[in-house]
C-alpha atoms as a PDB file:
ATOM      1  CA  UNK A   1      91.859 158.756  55.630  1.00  0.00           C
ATOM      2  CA  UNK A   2      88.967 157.196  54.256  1.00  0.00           C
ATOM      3  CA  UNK A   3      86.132 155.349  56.525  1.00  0.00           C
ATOM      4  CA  UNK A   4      86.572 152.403  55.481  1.00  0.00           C
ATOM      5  CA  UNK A   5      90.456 152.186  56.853  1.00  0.00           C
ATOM      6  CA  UNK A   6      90.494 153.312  59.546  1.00  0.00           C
ATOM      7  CA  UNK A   7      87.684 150.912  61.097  1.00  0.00           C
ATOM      8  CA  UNK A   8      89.695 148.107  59.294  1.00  0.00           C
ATOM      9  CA  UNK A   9      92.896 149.816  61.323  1.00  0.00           C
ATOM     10  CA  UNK A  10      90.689 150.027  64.676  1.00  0.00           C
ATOM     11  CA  UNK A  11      89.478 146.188  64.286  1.00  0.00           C
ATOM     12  CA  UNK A  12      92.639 145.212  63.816  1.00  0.00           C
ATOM     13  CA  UNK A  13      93.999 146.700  66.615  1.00  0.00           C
ATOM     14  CA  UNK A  14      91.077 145.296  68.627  1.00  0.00           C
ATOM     15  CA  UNK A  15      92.068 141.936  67.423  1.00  0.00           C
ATOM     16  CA  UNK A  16      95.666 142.183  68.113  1.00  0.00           C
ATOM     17  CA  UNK A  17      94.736 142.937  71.568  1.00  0.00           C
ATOM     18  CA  UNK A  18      92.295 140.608  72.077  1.00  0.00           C
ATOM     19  CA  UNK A  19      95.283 137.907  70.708  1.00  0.00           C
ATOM     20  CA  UNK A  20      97.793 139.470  73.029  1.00  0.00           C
ATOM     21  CA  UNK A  21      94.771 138.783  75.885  1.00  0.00           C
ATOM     22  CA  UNK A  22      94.657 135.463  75.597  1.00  0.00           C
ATOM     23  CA  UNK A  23      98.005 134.562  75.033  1.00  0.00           C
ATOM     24  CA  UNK A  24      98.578 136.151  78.346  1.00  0.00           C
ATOM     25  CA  UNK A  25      95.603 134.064  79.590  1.00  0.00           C
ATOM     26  CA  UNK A  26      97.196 130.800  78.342  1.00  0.00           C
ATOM     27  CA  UNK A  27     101.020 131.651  78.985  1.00  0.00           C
ATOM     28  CA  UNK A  28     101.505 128.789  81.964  1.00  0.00           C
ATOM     29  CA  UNK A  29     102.582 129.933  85.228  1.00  0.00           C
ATOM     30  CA  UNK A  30     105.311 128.516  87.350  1.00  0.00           C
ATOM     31  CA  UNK A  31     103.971 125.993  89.616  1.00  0.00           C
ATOM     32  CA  UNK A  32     104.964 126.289  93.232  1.00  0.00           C
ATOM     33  CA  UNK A  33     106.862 123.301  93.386  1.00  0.00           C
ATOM     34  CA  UNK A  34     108.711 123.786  90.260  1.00  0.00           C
ATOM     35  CA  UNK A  35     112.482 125.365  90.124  1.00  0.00           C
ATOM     36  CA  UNK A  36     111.480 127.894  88.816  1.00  0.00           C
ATOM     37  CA  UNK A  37     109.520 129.477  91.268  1.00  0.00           C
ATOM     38  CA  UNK A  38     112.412 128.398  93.862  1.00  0.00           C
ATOM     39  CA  UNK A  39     116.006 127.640  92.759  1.00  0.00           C
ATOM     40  CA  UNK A  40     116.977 126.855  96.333  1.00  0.00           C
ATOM     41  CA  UNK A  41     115.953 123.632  98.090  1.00  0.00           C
ATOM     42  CA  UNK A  42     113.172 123.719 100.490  1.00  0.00           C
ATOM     43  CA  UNK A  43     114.302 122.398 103.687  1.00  0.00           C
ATOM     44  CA  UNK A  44     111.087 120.788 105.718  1.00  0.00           C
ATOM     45  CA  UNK A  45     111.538 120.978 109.630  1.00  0.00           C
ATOM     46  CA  UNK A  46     109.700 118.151 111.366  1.00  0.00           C
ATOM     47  CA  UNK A  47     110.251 119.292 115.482  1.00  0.00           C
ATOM     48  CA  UNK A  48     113.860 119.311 115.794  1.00  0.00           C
ATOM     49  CA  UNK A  49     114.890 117.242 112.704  1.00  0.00           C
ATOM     50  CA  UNK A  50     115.216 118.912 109.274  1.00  0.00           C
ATOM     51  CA  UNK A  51     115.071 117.238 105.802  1.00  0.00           C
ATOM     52  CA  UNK A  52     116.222 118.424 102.539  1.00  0.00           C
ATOM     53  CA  UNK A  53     119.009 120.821 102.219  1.00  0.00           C
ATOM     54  CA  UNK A  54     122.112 118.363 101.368  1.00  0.00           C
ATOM     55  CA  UNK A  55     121.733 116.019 104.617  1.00  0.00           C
ATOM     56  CA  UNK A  56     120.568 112.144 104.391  1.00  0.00           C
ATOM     57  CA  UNK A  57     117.582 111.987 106.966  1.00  0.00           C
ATOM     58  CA  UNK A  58     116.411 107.638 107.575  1.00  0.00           C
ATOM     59  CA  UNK A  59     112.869 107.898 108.897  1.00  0.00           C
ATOM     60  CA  UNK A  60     112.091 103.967 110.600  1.00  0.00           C
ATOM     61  CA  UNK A  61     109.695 102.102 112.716  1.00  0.00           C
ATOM     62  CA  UNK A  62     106.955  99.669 112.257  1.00  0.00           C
ATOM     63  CA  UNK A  63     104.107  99.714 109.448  1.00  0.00           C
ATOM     64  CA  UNK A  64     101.267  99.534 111.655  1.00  0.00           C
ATOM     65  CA  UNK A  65     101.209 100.168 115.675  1.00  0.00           C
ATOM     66  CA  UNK A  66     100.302  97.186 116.767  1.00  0.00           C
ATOM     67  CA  UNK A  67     100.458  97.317 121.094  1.00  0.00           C
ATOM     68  CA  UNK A  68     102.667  99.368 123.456  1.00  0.00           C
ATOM     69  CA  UNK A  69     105.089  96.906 123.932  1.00  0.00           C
ATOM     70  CA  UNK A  70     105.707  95.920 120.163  1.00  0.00           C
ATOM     71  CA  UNK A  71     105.924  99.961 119.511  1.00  0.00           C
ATOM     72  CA  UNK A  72     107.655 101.089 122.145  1.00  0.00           C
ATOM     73  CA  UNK A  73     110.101  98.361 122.002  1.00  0.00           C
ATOM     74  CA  UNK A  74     110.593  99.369 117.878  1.00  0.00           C
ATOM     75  CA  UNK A  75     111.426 103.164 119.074  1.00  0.00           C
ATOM     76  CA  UNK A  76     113.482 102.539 121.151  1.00  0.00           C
ATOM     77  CA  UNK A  77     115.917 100.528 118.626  1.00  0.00           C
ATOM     78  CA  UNK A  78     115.286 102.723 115.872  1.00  0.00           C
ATOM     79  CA  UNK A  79     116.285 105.630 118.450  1.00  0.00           C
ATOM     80  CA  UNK A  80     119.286 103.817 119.325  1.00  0.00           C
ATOM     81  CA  UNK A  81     120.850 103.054 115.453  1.00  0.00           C
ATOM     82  CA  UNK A  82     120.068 106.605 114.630  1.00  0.00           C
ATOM     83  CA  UNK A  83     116.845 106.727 112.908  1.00  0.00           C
ATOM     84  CA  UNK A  84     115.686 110.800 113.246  1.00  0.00           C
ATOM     85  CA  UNK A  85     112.169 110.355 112.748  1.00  0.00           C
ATOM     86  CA  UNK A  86     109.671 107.963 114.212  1.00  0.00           C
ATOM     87  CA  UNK A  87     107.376 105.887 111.782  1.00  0.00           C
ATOM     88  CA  UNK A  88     104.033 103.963 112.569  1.00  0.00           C
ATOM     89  CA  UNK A  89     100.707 103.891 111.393  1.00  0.00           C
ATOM     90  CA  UNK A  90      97.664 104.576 112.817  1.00  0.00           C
ATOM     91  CA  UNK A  91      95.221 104.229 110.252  1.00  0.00           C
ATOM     92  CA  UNK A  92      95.828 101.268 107.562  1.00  0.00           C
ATOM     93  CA  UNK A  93      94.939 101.284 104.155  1.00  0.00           C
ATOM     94  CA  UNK A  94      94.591  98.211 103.253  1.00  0.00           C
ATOM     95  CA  UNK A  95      93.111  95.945 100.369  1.00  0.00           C
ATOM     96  CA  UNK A  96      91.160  93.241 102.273  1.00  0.00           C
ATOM     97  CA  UNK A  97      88.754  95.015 104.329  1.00  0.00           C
ATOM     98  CA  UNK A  98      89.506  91.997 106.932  1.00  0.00           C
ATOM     99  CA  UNK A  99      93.281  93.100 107.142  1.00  0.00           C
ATOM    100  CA  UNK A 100      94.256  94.737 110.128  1.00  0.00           C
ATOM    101  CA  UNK A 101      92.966  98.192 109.844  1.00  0.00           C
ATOM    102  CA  UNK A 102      94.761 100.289 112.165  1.00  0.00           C
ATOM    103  CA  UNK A 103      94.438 101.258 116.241  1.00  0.00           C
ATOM    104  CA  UNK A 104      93.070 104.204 115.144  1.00  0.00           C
ATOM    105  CA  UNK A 105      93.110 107.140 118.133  1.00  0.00           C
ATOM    106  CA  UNK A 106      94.525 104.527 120.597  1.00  0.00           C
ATOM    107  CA  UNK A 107      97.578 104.146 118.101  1.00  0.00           C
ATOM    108  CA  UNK A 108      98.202 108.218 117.420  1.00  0.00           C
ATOM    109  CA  UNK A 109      98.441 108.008 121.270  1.00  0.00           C
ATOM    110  CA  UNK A 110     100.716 105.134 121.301  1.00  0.00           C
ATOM    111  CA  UNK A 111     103.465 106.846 118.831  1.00  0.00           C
ATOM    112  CA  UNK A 112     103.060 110.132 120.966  1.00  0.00           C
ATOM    113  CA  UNK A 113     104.027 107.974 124.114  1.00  0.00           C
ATOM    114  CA  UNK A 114     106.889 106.684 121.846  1.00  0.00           C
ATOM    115  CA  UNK A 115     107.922 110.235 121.067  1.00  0.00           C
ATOM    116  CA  UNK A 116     107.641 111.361 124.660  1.00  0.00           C
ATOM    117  CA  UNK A 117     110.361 108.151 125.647  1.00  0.00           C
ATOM    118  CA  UNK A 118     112.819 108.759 122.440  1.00  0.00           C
ATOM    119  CA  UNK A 119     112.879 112.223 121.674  1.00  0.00           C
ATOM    120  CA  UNK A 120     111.814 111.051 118.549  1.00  0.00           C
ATOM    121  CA  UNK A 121     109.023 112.874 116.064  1.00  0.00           C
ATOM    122  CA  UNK A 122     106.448 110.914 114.561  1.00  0.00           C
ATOM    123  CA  UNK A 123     105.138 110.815 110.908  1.00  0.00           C
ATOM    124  CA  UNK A 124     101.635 108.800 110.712  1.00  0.00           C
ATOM    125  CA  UNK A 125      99.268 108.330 107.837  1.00  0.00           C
ATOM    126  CA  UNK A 126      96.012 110.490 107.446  1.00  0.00           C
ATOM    127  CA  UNK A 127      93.848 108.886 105.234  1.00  0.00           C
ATOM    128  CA  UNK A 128      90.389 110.744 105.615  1.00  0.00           C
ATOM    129  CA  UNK A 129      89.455 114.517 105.454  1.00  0.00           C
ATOM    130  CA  UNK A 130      87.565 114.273 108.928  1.00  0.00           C
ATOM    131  CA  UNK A 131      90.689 112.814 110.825  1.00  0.00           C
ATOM    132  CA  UNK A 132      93.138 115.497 109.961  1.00  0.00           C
ATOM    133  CA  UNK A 133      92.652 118.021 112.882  1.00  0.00           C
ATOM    134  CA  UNK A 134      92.791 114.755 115.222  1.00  0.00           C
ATOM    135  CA  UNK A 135      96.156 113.455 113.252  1.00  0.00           C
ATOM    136  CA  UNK A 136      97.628 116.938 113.475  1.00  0.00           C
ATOM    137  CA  UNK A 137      96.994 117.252 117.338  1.00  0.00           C
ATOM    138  CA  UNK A 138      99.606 114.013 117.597  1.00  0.00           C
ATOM    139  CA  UNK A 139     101.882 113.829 114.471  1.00  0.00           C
ATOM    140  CA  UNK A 140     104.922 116.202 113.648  1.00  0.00           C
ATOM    141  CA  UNK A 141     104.648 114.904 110.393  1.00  0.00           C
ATOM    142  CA  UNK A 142     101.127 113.753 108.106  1.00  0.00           C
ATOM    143  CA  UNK A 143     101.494 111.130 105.425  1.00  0.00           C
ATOM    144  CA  UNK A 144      99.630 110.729 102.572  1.00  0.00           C
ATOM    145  CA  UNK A 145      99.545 107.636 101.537  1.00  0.00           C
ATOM    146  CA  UNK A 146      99.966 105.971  97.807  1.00  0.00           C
ATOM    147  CA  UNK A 147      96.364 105.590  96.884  1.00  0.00           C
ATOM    148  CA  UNK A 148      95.031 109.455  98.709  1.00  0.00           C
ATOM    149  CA  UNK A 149      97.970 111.118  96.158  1.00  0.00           C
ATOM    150  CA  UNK A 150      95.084 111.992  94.101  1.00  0.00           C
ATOM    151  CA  UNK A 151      92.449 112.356  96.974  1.00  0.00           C
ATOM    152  CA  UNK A 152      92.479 116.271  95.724  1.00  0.00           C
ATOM    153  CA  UNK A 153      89.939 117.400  98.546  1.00  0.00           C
ATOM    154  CA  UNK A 154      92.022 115.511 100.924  1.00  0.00           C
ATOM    155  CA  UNK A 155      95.328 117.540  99.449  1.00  0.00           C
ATOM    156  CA  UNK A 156      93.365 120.734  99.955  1.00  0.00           C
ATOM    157  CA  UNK A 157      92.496 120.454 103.177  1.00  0.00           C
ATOM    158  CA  UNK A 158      96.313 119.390 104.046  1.00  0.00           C
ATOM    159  CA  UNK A 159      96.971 122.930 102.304  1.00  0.00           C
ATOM    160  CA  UNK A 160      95.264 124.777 104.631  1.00  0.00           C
ATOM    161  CA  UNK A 161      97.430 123.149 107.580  1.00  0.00           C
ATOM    162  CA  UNK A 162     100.653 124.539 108.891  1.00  0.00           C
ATOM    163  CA  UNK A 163     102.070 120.717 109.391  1.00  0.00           C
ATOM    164  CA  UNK A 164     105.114 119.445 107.205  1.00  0.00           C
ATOM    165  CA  UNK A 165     103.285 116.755 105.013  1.00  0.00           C
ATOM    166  CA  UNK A 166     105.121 113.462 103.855  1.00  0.00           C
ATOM    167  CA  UNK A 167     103.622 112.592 100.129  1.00  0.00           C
ATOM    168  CA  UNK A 168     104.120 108.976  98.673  1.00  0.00           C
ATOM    169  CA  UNK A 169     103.703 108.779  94.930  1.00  0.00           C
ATOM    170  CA  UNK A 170     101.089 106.894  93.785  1.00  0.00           C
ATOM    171  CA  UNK A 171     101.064 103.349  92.645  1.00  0.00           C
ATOM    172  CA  UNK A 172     100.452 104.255  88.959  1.00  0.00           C
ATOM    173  CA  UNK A 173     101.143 107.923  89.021  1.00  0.00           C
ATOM    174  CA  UNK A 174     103.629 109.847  86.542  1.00  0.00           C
ATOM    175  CA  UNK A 175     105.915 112.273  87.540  1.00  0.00           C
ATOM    176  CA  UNK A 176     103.682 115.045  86.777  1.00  0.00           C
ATOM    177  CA  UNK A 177     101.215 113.935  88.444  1.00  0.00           C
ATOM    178  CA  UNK A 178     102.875 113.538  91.655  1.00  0.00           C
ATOM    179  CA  UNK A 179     103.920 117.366  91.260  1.00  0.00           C
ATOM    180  CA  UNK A 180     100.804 118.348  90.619  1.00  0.00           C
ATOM    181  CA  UNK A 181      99.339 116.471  93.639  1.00  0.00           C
ATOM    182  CA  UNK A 182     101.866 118.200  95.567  1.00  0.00           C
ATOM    183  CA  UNK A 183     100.955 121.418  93.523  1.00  0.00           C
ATOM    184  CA  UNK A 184      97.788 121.135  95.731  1.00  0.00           C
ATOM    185  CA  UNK A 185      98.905 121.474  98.756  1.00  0.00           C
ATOM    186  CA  UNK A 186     101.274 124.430  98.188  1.00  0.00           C
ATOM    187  CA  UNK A 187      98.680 126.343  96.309  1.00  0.00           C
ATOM    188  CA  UNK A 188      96.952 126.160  99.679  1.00  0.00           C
ATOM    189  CA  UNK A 189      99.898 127.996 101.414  1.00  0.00           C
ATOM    190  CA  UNK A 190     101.408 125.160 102.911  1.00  0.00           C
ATOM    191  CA  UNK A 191     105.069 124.293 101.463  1.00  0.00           C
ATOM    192  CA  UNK A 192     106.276 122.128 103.779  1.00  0.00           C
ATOM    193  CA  UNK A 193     106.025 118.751 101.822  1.00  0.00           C
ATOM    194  CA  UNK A 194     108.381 115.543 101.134  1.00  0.00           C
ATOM    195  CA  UNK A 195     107.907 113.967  98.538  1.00  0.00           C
ATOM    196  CA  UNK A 196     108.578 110.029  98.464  1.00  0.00           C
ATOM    197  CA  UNK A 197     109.437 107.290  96.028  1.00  0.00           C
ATOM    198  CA  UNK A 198     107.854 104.311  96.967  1.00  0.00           C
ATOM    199  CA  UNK A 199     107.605 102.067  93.852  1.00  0.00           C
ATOM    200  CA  UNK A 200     105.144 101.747  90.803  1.00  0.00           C
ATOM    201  CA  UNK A 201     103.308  99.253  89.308  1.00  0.00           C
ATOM    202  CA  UNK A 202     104.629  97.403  86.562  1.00  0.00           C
ATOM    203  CA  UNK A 203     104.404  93.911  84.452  1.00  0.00           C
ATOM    204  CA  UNK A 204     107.040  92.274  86.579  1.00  0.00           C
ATOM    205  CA  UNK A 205     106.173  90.032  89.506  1.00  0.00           C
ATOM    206  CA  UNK A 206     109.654  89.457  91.231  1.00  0.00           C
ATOM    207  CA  UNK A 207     109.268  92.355  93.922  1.00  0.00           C
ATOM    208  CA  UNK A 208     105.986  93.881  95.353  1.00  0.00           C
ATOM    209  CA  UNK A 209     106.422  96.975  93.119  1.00  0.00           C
ATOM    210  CA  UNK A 210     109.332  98.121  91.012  1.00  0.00           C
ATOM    211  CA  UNK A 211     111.335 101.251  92.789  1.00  0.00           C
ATOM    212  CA  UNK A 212     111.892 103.757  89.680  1.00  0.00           C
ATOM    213  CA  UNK A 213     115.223 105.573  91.305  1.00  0.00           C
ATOM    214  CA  UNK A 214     115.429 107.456  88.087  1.00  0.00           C
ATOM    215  CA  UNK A 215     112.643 109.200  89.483  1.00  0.00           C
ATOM    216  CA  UNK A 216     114.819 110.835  92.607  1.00  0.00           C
ATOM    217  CA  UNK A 217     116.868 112.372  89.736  1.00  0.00           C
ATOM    218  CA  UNK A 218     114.109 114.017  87.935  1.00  0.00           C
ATOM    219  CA  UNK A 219     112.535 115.129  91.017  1.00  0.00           C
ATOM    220  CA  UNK A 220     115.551 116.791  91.937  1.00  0.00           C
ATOM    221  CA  UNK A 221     116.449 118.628  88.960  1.00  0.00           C
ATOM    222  CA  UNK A 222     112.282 119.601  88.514  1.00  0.00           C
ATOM    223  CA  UNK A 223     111.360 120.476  92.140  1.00  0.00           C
ATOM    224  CA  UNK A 224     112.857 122.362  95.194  1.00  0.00           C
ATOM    225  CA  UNK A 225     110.985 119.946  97.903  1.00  0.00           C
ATOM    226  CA  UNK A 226     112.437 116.963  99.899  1.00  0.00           C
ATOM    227  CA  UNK A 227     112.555 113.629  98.069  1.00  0.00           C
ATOM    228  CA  UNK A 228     113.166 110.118 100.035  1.00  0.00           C
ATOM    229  CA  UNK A 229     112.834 106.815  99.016  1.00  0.00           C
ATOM    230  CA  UNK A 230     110.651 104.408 100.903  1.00  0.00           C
ATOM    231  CA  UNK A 231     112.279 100.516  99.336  1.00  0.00           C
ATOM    232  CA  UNK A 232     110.503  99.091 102.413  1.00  0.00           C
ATOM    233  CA  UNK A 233     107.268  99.114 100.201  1.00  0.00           C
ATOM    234  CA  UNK A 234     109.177  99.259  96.640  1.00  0.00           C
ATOM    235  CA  UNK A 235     110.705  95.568  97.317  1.00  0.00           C
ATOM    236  CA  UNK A 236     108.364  93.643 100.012  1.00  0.00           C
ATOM    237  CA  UNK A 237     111.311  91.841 100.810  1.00  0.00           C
ATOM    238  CA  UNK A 238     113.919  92.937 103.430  1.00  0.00           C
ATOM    239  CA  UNK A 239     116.688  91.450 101.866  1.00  0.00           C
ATOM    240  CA  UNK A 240     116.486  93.802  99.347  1.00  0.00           C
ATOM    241  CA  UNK A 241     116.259  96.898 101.565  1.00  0.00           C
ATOM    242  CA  UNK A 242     119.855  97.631 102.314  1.00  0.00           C
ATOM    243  CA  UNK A 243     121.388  97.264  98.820  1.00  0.00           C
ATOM    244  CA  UNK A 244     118.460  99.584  97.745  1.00  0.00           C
ATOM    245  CA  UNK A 245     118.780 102.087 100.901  1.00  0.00           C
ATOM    246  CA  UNK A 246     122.570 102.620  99.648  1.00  0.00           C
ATOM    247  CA  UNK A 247     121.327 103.015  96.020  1.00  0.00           C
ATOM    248  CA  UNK A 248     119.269 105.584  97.342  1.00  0.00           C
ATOM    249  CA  UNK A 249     121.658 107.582  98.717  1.00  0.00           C
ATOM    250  CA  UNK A 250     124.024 107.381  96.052  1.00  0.00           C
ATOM    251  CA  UNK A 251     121.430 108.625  93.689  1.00  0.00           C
ATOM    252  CA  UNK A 252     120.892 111.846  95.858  1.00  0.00           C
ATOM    253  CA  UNK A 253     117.871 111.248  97.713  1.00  0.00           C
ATOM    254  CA  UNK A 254     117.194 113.283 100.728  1.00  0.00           C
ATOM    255  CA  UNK A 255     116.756 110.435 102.872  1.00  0.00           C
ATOM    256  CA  UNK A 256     114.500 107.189 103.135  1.00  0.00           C
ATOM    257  CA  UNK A 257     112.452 105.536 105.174  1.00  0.00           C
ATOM    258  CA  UNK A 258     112.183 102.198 105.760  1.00  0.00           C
ATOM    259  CA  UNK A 259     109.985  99.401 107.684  1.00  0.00           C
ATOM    260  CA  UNK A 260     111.564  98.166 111.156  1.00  0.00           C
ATOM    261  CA  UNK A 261     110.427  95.780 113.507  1.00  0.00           C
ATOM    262  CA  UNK A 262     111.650  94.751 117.100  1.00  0.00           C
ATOM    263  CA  UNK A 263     110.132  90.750 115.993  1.00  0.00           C
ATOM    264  CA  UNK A 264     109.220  91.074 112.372  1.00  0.00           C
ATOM    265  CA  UNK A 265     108.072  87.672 112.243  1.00  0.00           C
ATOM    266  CA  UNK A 266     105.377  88.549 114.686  1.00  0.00           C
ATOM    267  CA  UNK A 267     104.210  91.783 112.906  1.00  0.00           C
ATOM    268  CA  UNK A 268     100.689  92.448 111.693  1.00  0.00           C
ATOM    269  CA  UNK A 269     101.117  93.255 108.421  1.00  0.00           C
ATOM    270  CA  UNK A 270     104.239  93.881 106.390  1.00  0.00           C
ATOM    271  CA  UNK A 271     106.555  91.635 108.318  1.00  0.00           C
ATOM    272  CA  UNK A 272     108.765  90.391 105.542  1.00  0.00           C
ATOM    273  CA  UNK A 273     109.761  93.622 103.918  1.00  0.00           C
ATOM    274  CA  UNK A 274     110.170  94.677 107.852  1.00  0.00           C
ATOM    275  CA  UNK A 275     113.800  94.868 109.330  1.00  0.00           C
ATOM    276  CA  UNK A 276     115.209  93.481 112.325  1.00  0.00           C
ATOM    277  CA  UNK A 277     116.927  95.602 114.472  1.00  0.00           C
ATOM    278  CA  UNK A 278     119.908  93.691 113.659  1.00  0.00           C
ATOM    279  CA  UNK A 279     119.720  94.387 110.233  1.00  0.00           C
ATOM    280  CA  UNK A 280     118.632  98.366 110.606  1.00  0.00           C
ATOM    281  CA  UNK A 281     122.094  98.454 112.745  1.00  0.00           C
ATOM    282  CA  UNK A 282     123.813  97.128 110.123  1.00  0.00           C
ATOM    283  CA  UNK A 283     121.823  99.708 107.327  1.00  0.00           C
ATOM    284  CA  UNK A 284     122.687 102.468 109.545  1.00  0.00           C
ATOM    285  CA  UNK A 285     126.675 101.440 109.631  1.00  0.00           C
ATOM    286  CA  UNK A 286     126.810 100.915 106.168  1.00  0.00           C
ATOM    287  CA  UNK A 287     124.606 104.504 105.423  1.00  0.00           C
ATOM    288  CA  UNK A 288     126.941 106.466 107.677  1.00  0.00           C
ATOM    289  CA  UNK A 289     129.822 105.076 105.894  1.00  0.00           C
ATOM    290  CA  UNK A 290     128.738 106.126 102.755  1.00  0.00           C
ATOM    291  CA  UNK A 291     127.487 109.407 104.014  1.00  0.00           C
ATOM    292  CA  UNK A 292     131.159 110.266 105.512  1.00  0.00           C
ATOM    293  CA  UNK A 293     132.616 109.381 101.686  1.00  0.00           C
ATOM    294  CA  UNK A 294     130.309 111.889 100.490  1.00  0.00           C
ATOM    295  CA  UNK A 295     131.090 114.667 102.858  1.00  0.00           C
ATOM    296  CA  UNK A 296     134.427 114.171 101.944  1.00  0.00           C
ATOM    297  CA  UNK A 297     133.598 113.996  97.930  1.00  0.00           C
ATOM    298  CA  UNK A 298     132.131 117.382  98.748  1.00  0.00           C
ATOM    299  CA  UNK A 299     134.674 119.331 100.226  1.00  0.00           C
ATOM    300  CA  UNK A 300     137.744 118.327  97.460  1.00  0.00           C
END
């Protein structure tokens, strides 16, 4: 064989491996969140109460803690109707720095006393890096709320965490980027996250944010994690809660959690998409009615 071929055979074979290289190199992996890499739904245990996995877990309490009587007052309704996990927060995002921001450490205390007189676990908002070992010493569960869903070193740090974490989507955030946010925190060994539809942004005006349901079905089929539904924020109105609490479970969402109030009209922030306990009763009846229906759609 002359000289000349055979280096023109050797470079090519150099180049077909080099080309086979970084194909390799660019072939995408799985993500951790996606089917893919788990067919079977994750079920996420928060103390004694699990969610995912075919049940319909409802997750209620106040927006903000406000004083032991208004919380402890809240817990023990949403106990009573047959909520399964305890809401309140803490620490308050909010968009006028002279809203109420939050008890802070004195509220984290008040939802473990809360916890401690219902049986109930708690899932509170964690909204800075620094306060996660201090949220994690009283919450079963850690939210992240809708504007930290793209705090990355804030999802990083929740990776490294053995707590289940509750993720709201963002305000503007695509599908994709709400599983890569969540891609985040499972990359970081931790895959005990729920994910939750909470409403986006959009042109119209008629409800505080526009809850994209359609989103609970592509989560589903996409990802093995927990979804709920949260139309407390969605709709900023509580007459629309209920009709979109049932939507929500007939869509297939793993749950939802909603804003509840013992005197709504009272509340510091978020008292008219809050519920009264009368009308969290009635949610619940109506819920469990549906839920039984199911069941038996199931087992024909």
């Amino acid at each position: 064989m002359a000289l000349a071929s055979k280096m023109e055979i050797e470079v090519e074979a150099v180049e077909a491996m080099a080309a086979g290289a970084v194909a390799h190199k660019l072939k995408p992996q799985a993500l951790l969140v996606s089917r893919e890499a788990k067919p079977q739904d994750t079920v996420v245990h928060a103390g004694p109460v699990s969610v995912g996995g075919g049940g319909f877990t409802v997750i209620a309490g106040p927006c903000s803690v406000e004083n032991p009587e208004q919380m402890l007052c809240t817990a023990r309704w949403a106990q009573r109707y047959g909520a399964a996990i305890l809401r309140g927060g803490a620490y308050k995002p909010r968009t006028s720095p002279y809203s109420f921001q939050g008890l802070g450490r004195e509220g984290l205390e008040l939802l473990a006393q809360a916890r401690r007189l219902t049986g109930l676990p708690i899932v509170t908002e964690v909204m800075d890096s620094s306060d996660i070992d201090l949220v994690a010493e009283y919450a079963d569960v850690i939210q992240v709320g809708a504007r930290n869903v793209q705090n990355f070193s804030l999802l990083r740090k929740l990776g490294e965490i053995r707590k289940p974490i509750f993720m709201k989507r963002g305000l503007m955030t695509t599908i994709k980027e709400f599983l890569s946010a969540a891609e985040y925190i499972l990359a970081g060994g931790n895959d005990q996250v729920i994910l939750c539809e909470r409403g986006i942004r959009t042109f119209e005006t008629a409800t505080r944010n526009t809850l994209d349901l359609s989103a609970v079905c592509v989560l589903k089929e996409k990802t093995h994690l927990p979804v709920v539904v949260d139309p407390s924020h969605a709709v900023g109105n509580r007459r629309y809660v209920k009709p979109l609490a049932r939507a929500s479970l007939a869509v297939g969402a793993d749950g939802i959690m909603v804003e509840m109030h013992c005197d709504p009209e009272k509340a510091l922030c978020d008292g008219d998409q809050s519920l009264t306990p009368a009308e969290f009763k009635a949610m619940m009846e109506e819920l469990n009615a549906m839920t039984a229906l199911r069941r038996g759609w199931l087992a024909c």
